[in-house]
C-alpha atoms as a PDB file:
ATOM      1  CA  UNK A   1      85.982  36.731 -86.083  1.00  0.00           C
ATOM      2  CA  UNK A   2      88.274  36.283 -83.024  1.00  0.00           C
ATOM      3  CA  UNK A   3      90.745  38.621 -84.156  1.00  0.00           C
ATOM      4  CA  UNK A   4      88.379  41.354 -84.756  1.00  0.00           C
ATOM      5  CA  UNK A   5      86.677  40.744 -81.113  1.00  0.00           C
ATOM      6  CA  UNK A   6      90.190  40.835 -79.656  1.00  0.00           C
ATOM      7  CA  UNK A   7      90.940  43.901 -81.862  1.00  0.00           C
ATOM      8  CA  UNK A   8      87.734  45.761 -81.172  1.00  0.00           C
ATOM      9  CA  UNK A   9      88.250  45.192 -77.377  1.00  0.00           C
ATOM     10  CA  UNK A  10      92.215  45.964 -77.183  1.00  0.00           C
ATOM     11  CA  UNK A  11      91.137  49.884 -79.591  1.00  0.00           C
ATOM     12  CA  UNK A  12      88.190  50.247 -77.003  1.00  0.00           C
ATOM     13  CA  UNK A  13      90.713  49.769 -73.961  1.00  0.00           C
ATOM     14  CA  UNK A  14      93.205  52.061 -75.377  1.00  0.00           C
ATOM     15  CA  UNK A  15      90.424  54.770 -75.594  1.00  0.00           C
ATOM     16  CA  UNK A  16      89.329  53.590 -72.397  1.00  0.00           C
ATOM     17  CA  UNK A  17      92.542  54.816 -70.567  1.00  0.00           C
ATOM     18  CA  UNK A  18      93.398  57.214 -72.682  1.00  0.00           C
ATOM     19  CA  UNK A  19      90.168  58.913 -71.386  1.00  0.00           C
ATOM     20  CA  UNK A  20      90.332  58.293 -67.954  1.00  0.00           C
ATOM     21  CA  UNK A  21      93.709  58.928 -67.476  1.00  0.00           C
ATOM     22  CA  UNK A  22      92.632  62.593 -69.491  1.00  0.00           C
ATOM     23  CA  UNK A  23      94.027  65.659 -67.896  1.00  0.00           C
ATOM     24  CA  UNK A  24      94.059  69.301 -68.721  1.00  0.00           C
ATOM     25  CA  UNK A  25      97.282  70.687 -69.914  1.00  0.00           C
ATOM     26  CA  UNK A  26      95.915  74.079 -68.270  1.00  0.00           C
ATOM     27  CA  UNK A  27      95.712  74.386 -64.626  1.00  0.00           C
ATOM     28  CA  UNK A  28      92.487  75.292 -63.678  1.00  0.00           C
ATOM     29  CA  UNK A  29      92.806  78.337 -61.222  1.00  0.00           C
ATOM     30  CA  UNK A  30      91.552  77.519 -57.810  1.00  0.00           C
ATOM     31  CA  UNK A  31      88.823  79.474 -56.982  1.00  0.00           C
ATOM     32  CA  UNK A  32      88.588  80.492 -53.216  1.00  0.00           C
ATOM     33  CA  UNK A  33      85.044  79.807 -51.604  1.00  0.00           C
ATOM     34  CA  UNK A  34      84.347  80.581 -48.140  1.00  0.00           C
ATOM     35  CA  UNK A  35      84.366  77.620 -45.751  1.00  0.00           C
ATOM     36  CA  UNK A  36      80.721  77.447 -45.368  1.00  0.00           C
ATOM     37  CA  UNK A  37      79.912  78.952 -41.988  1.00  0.00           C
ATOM     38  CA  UNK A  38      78.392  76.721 -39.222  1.00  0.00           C
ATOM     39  CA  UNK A  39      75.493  79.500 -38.308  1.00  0.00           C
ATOM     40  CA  UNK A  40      74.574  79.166 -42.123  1.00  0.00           C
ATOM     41  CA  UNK A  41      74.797  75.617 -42.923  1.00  0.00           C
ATOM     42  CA  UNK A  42      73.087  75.109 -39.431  1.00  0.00           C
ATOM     43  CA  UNK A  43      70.546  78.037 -39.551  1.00  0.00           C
ATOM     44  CA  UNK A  44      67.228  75.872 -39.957  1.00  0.00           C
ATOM     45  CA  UNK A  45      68.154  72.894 -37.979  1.00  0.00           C
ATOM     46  CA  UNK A  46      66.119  72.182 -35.184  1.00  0.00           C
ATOM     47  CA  UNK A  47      67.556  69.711 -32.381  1.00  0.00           C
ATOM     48  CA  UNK A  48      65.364  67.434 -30.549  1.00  0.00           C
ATOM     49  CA  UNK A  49      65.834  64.550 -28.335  1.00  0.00           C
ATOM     50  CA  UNK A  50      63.874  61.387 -27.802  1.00  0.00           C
ATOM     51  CA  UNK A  51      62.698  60.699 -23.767  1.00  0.00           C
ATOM     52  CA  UNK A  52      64.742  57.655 -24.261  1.00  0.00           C
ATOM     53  CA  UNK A  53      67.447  59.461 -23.267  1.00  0.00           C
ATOM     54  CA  UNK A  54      65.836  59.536 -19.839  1.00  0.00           C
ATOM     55  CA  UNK A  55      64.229  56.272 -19.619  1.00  0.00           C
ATOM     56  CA  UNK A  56      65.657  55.576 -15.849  1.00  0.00           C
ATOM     57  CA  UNK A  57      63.470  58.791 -14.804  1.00  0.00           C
ATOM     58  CA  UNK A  58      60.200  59.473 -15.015  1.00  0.00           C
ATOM     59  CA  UNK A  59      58.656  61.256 -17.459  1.00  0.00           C
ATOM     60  CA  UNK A  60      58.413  64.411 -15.571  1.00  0.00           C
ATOM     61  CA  UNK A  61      61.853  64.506 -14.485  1.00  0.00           C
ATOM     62  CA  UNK A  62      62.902  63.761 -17.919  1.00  0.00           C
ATOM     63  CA  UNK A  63      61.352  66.533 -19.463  1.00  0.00           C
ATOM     64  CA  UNK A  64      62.559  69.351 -16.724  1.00  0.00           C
ATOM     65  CA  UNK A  65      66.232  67.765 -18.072  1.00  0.00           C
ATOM     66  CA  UNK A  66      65.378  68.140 -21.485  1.00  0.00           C
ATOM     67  CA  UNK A  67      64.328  72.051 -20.423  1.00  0.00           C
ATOM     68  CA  UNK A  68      67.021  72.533 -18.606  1.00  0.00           C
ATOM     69  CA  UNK A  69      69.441  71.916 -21.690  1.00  0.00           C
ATOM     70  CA  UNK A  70      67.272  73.868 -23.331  1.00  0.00           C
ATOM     71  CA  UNK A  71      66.242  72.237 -26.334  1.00  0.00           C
ATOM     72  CA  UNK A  72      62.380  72.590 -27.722  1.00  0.00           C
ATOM     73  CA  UNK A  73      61.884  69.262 -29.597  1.00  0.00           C
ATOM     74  CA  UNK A  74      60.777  66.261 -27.649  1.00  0.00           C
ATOM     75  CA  UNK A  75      59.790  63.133 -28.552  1.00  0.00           C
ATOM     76  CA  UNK A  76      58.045  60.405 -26.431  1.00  0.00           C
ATOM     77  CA  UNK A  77      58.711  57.276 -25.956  1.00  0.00           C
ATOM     78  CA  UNK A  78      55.846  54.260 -24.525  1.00  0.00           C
ATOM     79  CA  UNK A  79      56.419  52.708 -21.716  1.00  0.00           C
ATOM     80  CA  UNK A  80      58.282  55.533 -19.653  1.00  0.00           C
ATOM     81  CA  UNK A  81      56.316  55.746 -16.557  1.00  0.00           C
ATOM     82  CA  UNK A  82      54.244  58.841 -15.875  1.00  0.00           C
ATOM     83  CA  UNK A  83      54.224  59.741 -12.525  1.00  0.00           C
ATOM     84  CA  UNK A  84      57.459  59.870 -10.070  1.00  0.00           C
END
């Protein structure tokens, strides 16, 4: 029974690499695709920023920053004081 275990797992090894190690004798021909351009790939992202980011200013302040660099997506944050 040993000998056919060992026998058994040495075939299944040798099929083992011999299929990993598989490789086509014909080169496959490269096929030239675009590097995907960054308006397209990026063309429904939408960039935010947390108020975190400004969490040494006040919350008013903070957002005429966040305007300023012109991005539309805010999030809040508790605990960032309200008033100047």
């Amino acid at each position: 029974m040993k000998i056919k275990l060992s026998l058994f797992a040495g075939v299944f090894a040798l099929f083992s690499f011999v299929a990993c190690n598989n490789q086509s004798s014909q080169k496959e021909e490269a096929v030239a695709t675009p590097v995907a351009d960054s308006a397209y790939v990026t063309a429904n992202w939408k960039l935010g920023v947390q108020l975190w980011t400004f969490r040494l200013f006040s919350q008013e302040v903070a957002l005429a920053k966040v305007d300023s660099a012109g991005i539309k997506y805010v999030e809040a944050f508790l605990g960032q004081p309200v008033d100047n």
